[in-house]
Protein backbone atom coordinates (compact mmCIF):
# COMPACT_ATOMS: atom_id res chain seq x y z
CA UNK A 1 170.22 -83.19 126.78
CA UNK A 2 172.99 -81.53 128.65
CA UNK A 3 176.36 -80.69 126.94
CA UNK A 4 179.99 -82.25 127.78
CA UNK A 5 181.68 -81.73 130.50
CA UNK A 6 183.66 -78.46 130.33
CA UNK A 7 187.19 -78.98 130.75
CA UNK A 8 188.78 -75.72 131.81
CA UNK A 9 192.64 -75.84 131.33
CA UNK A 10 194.78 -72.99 132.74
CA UNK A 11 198.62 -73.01 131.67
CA UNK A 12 201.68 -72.97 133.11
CA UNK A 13 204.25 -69.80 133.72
CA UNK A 14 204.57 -68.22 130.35
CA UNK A 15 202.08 -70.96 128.49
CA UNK A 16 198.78 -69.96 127.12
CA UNK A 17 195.99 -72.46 125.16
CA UNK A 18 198.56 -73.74 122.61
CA UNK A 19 199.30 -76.30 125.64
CA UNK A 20 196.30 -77.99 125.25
CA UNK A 21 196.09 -77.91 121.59
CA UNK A 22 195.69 -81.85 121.10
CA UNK A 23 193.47 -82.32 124.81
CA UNK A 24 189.81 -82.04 123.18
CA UNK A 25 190.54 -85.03 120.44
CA UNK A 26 191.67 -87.03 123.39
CA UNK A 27 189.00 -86.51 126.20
CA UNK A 28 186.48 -85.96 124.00
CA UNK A 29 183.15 -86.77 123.44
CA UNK A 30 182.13 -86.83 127.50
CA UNK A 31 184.37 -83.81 128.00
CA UNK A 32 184.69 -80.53 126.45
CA UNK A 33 188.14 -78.74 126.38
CA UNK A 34 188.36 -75.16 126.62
CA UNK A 35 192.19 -73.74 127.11
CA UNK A 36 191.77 -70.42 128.88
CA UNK A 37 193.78 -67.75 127.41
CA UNK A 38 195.47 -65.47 130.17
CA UNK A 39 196.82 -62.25 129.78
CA UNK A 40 200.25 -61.08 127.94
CA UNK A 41 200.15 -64.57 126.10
CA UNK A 42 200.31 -66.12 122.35
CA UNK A 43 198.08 -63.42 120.41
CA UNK A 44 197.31 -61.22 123.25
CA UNK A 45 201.26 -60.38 123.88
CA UNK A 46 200.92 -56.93 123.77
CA UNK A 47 198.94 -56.31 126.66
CA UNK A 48 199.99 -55.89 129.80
CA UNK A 49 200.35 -57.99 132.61
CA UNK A 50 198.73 -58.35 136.24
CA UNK A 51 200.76 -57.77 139.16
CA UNK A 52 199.14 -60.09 141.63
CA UNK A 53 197.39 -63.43 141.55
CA UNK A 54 194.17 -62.17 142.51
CA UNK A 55 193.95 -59.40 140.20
CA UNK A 56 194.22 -62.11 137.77
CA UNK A 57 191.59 -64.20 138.81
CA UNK A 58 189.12 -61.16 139.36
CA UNK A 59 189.68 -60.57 135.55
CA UNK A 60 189.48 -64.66 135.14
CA UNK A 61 185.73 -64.94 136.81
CA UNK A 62 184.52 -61.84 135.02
CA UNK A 63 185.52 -63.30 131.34
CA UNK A 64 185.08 -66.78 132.41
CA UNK A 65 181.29 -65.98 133.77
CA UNK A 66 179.12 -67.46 131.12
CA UNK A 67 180.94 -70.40 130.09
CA UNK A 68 181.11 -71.13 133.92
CA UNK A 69 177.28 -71.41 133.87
CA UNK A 70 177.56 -75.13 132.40
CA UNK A 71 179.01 -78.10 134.73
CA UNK A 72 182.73 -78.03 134.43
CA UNK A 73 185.79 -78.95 136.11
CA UNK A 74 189.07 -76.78 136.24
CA UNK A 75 192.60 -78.10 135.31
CA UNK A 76 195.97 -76.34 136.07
CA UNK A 77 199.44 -77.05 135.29
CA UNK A 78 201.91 -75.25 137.50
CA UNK A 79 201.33 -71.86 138.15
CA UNK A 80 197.69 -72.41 136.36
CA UNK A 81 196.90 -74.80 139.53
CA UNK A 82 197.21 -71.83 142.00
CA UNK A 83 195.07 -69.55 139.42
CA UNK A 84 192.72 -72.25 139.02
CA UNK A 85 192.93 -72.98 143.14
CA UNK A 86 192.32 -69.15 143.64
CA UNK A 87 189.40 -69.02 140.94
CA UNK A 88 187.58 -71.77 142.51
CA UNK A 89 187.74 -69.77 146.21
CA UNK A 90 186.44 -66.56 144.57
CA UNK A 91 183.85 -68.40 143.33
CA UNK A 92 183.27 -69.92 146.90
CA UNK A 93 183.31 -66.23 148.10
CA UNK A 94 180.71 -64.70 145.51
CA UNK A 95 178.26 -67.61 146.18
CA UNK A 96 179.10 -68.80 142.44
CA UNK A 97 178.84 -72.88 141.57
CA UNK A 98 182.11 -74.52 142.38
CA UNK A 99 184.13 -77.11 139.77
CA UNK A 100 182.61 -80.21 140.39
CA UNK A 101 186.46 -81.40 140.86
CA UNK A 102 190.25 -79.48 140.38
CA UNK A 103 193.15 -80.82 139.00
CA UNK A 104 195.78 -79.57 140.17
CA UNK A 105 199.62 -80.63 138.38
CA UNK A 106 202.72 -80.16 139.38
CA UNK A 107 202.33 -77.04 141.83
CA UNK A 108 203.41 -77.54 145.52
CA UNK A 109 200.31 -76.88 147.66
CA UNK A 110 199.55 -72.78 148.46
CA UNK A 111 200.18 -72.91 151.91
CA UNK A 112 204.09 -73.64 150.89
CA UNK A 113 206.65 -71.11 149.21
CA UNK A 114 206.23 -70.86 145.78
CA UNK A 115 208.07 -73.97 144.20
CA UNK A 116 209.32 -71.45 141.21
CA UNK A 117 212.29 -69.30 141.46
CA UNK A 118 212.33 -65.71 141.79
CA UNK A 119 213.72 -64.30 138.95
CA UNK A 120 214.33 -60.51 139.51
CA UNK A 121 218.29 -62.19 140.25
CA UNK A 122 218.35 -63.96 136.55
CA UNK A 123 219.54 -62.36 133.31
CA UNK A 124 218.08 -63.99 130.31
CA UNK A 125 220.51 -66.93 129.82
CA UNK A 126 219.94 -67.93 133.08
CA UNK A 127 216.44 -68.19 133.12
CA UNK A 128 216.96 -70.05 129.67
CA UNK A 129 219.05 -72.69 131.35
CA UNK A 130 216.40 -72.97 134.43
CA UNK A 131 213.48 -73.53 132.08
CA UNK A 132 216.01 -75.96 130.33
CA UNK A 133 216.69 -77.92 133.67
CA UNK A 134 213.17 -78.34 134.17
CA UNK A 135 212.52 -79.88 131.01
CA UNK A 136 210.21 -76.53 129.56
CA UNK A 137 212.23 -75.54 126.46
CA UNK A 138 212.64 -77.20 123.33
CA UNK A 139 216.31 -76.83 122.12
CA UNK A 140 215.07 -74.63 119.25
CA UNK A 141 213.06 -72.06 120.91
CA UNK A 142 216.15 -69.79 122.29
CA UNK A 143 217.75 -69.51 119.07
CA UNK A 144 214.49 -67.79 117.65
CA UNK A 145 214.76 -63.59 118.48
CA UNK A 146 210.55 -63.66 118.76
CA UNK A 147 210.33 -65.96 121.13
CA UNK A 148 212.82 -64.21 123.47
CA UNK A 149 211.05 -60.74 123.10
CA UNK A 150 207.40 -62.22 123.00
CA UNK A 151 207.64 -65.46 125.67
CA UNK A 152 210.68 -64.38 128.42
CA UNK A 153 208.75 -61.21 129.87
CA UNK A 154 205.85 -63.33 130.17
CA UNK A 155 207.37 -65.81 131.84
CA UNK A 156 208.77 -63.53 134.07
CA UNK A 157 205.91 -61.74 134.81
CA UNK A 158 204.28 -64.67 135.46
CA UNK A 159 207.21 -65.92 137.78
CA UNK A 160 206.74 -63.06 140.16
CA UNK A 161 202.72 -63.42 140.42
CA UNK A 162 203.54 -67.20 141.72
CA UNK A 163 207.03 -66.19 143.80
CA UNK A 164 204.74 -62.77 145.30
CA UNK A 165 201.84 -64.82 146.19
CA UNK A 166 200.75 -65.39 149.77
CA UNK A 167 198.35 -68.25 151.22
CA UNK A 168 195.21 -65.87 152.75
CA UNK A 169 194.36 -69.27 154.67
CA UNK A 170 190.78 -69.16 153.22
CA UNK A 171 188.58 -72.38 154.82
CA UNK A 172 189.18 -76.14 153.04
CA UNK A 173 187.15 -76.33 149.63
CA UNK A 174 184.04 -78.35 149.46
CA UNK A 175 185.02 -79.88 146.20
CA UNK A 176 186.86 -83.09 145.39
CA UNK A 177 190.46 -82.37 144.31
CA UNK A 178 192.72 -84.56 142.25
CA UNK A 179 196.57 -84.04 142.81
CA UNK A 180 199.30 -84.96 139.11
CA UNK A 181 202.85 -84.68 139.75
CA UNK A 182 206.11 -86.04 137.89
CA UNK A 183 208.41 -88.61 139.86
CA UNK A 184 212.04 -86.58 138.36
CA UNK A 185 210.03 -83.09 138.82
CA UNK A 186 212.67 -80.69 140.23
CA UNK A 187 210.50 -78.08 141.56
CA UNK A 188 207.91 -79.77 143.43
CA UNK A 189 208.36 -82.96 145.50
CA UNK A 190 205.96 -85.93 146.55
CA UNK A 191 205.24 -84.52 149.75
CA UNK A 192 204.83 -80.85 148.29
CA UNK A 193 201.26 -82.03 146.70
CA UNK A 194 200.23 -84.03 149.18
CA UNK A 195 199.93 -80.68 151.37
CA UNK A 196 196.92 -79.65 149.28
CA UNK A 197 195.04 -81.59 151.52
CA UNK A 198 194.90 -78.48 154.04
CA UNK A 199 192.82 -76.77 151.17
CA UNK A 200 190.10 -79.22 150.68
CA UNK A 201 187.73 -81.58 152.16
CA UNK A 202 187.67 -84.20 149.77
CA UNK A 203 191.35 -84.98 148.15
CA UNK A 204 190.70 -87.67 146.00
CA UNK A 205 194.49 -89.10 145.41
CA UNK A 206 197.78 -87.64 144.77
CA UNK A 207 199.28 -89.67 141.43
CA UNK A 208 202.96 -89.59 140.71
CA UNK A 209 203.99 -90.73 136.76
CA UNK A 210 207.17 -90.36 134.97
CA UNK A 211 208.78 -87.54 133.85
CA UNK A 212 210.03 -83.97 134.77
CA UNK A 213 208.06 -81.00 135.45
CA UNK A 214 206.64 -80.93 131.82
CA UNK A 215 205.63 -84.78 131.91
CA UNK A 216 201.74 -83.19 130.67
CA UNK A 217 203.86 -82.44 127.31
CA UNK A 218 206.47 -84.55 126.84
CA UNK A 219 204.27 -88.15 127.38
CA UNK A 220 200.48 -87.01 127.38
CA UNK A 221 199.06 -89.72 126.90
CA UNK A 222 199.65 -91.32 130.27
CA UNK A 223 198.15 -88.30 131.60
CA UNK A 224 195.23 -89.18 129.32
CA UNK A 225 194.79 -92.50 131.00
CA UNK A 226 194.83 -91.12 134.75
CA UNK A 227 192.03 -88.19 133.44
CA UNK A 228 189.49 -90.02 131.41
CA UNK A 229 187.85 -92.06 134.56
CA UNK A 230 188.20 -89.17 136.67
CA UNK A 231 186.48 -87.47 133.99
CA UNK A 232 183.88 -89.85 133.16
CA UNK A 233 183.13 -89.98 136.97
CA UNK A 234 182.09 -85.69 136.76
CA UNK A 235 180.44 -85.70 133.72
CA UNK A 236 177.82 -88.14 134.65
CA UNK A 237 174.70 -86.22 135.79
CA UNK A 238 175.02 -87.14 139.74
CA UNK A 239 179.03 -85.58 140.26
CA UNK A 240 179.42 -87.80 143.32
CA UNK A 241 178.48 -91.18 141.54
């Protein structure tokens, strides 16, 4: 008998797997959840970062290679939709097996500028009060000296992969790609993720809910009830049933 589904989740600008901490009790047992831990995040915040999103994703496919060998299906939040966008084209381009679906949250499509703000311009207060207007910082969190000197640089490293990026225009993907996005989201609008329709073949839908930017974390489990029949529909053993 084959295994779940595997449920890859890639986080948001300056997130890492703590984001999907409570996802495999709620998906499972048809689906498997595996957080993917990038670079210069949670336990690995000493190392340094990547400079580009492609270096990234070249590091991504060569970790990620064996438990990409099993069915699976990539989720992103944010900046983790481009990285999981641009992992599924590398794949494309090494002759690798695709996702048998992405979904993508809350990231305006590729082709677009980058809906997050450059923040080369932004002392540390006033990236504070950005993440705060988006709805990405608990009030706690900027009073605590660790998280300023562990989770800030990251974030800003991660900032200028997504504001540095450029589209390289690579053909539509084959596979079928589900759009998320928030209805009070400030960064990326309605029309923004409908665009990712020049990158596939097959967009499945574009769903709007409630909530800000970080609608995944402040009311999950109406993202729960979008993702379990879209999940239930790639974990059977024919994908396109």
């Amino acid at each position: 008998m084959p295994g779940p589904l595997r449920l890859f989740c890639f986080p948001h600008a300056g997130g890492g797997p703590s984001t999907y901490r409570h996802w495999h009790r709620a998906l499972s047992p048809r689906v498997s959840v595996w957080p993917v831990q990038l670079p210069g995040r949670e336990s690995r915040a000493g190392e340094a970062g990547f400079t580009d999103v492609e270096s990234l994703v070249t590091a991504l496919e060569s970790e990620l290679a064996e438990p990409l060998a099993q069915p699976h299906v990539f989720f992103g939040h944010s900046m983790g939709a481009l990285v999981a966008y641009r992992l599924a084209c590398r794949r494309r381009a090494a002759g690798h097996p695709l996702p048998r679906a992405l979904l993508l949250s809350a990231y305006s499509a590729p082709h677009l500028p980058s809906p997050l703000p450059p923040v080369d311009d932004l002392d540390d207060p006033a990236l504070i009060e950005l993440l705060r207007a988006t709805g990405g910082l608990p009030a706690d969190l900027p009073a605590r000296p660790s998280w300023r000197d562990r989770c800030l640089p990251a974030l800003r490293d991660d900032l200028r992969l997504c504001t540095g990026y450029r589209d390289p225009a690579d053909p539509p993907l084959p596979c079928p790609v589900h759009v998320l996005g928030a209805d009070a989201d400030p960064l990326v609008g309605e029309r923004d993720l409908q665009a990712w329709d020049r990158h596939t073949t097959q967009l499945r839908e574009v769903h709007i809910m409630p909530g800000d930017h970080f609608y995944l974390e402040h009311t999950p489990e109406q993202l729960f009830r979008v993702l379990r029949p879209v999940l239930r529909r790639y974990a059977a053993s024919d994908p396109a049933g």
